[in-house]
Protein backbone atom coordinates (compact mmCIF):
# COMPACT_ATOMS: atom_id res chain seq x y z
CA UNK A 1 3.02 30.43 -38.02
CA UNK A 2 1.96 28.25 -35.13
CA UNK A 3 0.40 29.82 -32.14
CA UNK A 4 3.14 29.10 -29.67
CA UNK A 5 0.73 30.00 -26.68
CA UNK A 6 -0.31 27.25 -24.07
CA UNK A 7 -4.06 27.10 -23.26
CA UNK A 8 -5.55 25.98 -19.40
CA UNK A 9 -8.30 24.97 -17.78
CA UNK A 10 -8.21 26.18 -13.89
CA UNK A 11 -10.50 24.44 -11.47
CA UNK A 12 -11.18 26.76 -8.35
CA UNK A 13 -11.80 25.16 -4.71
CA UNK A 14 -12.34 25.85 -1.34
CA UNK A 15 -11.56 22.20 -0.04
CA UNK A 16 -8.92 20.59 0.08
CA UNK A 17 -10.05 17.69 0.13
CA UNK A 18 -12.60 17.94 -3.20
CA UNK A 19 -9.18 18.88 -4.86
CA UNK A 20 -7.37 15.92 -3.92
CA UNK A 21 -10.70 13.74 -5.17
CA UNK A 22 -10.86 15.84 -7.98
CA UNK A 23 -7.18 14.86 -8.79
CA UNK A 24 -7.91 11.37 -8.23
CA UNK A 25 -10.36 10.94 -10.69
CA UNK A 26 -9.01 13.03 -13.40
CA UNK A 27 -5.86 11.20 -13.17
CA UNK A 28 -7.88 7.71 -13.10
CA UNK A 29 -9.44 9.12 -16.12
CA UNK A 30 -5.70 9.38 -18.07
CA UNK A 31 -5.95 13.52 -17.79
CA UNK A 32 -2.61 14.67 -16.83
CA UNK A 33 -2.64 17.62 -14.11
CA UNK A 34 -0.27 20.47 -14.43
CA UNK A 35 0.03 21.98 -11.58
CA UNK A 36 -2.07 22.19 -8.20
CA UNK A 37 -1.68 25.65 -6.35
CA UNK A 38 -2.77 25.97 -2.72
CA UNK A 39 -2.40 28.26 0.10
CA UNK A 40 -1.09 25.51 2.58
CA UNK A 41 0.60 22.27 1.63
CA UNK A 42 -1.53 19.18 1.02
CA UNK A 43 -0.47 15.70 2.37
CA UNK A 44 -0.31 13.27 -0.42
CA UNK A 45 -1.45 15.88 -3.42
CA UNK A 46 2.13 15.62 -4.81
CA UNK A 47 2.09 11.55 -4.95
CA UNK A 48 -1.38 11.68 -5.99
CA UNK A 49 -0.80 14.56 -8.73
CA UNK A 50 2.32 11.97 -10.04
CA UNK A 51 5.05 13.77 -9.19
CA UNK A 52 8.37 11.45 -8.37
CA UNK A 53 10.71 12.40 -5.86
CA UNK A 54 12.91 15.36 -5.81
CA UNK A 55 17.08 14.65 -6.83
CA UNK A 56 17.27 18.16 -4.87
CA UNK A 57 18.67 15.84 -2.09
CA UNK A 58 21.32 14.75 -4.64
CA UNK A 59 22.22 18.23 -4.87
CA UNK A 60 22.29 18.81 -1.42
CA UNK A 61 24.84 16.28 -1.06
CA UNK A 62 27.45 17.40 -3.46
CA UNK A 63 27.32 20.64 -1.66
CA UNK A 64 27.43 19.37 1.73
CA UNK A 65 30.69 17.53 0.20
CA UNK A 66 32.19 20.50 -1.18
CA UNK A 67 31.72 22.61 1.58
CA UNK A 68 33.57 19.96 4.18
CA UNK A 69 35.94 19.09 1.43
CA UNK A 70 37.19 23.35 1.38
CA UNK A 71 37.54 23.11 5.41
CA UNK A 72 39.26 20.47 5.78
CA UNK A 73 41.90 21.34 3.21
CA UNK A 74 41.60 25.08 4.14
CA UNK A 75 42.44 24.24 7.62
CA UNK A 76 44.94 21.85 6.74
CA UNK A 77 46.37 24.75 4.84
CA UNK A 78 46.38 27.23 7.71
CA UNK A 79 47.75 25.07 10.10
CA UNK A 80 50.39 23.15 8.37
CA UNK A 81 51.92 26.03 5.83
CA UNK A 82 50.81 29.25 5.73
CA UNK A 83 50.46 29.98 9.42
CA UNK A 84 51.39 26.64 11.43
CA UNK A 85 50.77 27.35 15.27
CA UNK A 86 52.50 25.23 17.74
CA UNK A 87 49.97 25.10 20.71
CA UNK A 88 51.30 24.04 24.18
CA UNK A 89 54.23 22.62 22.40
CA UNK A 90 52.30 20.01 20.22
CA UNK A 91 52.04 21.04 16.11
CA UNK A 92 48.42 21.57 15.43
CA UNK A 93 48.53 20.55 11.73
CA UNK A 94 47.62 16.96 11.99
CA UNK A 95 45.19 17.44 15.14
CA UNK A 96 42.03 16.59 13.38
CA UNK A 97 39.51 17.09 16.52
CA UNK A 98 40.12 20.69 16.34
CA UNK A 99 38.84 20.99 12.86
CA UNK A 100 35.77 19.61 13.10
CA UNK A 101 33.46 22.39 14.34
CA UNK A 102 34.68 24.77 11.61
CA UNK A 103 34.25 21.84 8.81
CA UNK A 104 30.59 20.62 10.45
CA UNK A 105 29.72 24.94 10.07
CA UNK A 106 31.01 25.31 6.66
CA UNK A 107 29.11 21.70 5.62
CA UNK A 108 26.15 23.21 6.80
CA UNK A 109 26.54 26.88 5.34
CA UNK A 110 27.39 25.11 1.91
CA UNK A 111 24.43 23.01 2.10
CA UNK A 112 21.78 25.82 3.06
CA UNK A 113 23.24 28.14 0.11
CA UNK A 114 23.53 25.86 -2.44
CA UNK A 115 20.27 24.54 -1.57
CA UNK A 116 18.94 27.90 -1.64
CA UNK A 117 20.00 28.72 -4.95
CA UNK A 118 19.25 24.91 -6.71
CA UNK A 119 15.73 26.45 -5.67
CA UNK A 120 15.70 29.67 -6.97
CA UNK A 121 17.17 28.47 -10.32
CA UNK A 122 14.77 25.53 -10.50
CA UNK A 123 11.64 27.04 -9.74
CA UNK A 124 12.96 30.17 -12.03
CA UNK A 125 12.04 32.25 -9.25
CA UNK A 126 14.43 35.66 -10.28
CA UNK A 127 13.79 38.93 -8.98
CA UNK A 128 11.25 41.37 -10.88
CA UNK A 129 9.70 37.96 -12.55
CA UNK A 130 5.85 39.09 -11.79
CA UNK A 131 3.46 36.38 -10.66
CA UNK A 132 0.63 34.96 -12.55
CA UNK A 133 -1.89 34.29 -10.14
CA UNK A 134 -5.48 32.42 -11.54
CA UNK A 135 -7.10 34.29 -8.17
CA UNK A 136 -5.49 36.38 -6.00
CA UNK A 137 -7.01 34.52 -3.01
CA UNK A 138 -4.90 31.19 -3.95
CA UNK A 139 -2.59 32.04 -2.03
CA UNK A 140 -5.23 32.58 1.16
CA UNK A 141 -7.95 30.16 0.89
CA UNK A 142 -8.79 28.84 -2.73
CA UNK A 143 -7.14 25.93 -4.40
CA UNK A 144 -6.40 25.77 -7.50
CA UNK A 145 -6.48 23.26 -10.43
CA UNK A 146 -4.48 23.43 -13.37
CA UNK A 147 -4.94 21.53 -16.26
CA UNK A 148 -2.90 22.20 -19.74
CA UNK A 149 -4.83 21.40 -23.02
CA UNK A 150 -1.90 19.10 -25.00
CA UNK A 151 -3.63 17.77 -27.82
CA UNK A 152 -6.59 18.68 -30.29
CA UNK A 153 -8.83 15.50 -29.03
CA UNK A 154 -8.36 16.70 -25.86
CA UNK A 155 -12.15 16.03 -23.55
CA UNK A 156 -12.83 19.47 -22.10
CA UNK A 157 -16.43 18.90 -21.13
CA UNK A 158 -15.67 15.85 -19.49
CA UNK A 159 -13.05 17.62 -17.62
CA UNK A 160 -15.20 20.58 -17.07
CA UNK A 161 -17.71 18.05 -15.65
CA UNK A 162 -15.57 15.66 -13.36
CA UNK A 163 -14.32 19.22 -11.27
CA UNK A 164 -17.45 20.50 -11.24
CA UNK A 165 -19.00 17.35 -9.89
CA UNK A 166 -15.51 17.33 -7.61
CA UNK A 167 -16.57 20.58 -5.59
CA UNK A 168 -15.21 23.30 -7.86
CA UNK A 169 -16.86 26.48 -7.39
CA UNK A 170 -16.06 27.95 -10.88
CA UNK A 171 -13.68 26.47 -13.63
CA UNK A 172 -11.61 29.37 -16.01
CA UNK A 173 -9.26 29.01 -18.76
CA UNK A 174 -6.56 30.94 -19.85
CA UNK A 175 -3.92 31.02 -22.69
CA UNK A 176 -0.48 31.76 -21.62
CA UNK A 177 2.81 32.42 -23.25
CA UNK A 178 5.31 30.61 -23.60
């Protein structure tokens, strides 16, 4: 039976930017990072890590579209056959500039919940999931470097050596399951 079990190599730092170099030239030497963890966000670690562009936005879209696609006809509903109004002796159901602060309100709710939950499904963020943290102060002031070994050939002094030379106070490694 293979051992199913993934095994890392965590660089710990207290700089930013000796992460972001350290990232550089791993990545210039073909290692491929897994994951960067750090208390703040860090301009350009994301392009510099290789990581292309959300489609989130994609998905905010289609949910910005659905939710001014229910006004509208929900309105048009209302006013037109389940309860049409006639308002200073005009029909409402074809007076468009009425609807649109309800249908700009429900775009907008749409958009924030859907959003909200394309995140929590994506990052499979679900409640009681406990955290695995490689310090507990990575979320205050350490940064941290994550590295998964993928293959049997795979250089681990060399790696060990270019984040060390990078600034890393310690390196670690772990095996985690699956």
């Amino acid at each position: 039976m293979a051992n199913k079990n993934k095994k890392y190599i965590y660089g710990i730092y207290d700089d930013a930017d000796a992460i972001m170099d350290s990232v550089h030239k791993l990545r210039g030497q073909g290692v491929e990072i897994h994951d960067c963890y750090t208390p703040f966000p860090v301009h350009g670690l994301d392009k510099a890590m290789g990581i292309k562009r959300s489609n989130l936005t994609i998905g905010a879209f289609l949910f910005g579209a659905l939710g001014c696609t229910l006004a509208i006809v929900f309105q048009l509903y209302v006013m037109a056959a389940d309860w049409p109004m006639n308002i200073g002796g005009k029909p409402n159901d074809g007076y468009y500039p009425s609807f649109i602060p309800v249908t700009f309100e429900l775009t907008i709710l749409f958009t924030a919940f859907g959003m909200a939950t394309l995140f929590f499904i994506r990052t499979k963020l679900i409640h009681g999931k406990v955290e695995q943290l490689v310090d507990p102060r990575q979320t205050d002031d350490l940064f941290v470097l994550a590295i998964e070994e993928k293959s049997h050939n795979f250089d681990k002094e060399m790696v060990n050596r270019t984040m060390i030379d990078g600034g890393a106070l310690e390196i670690r490694e772990r095996e985690l399951e699956k």
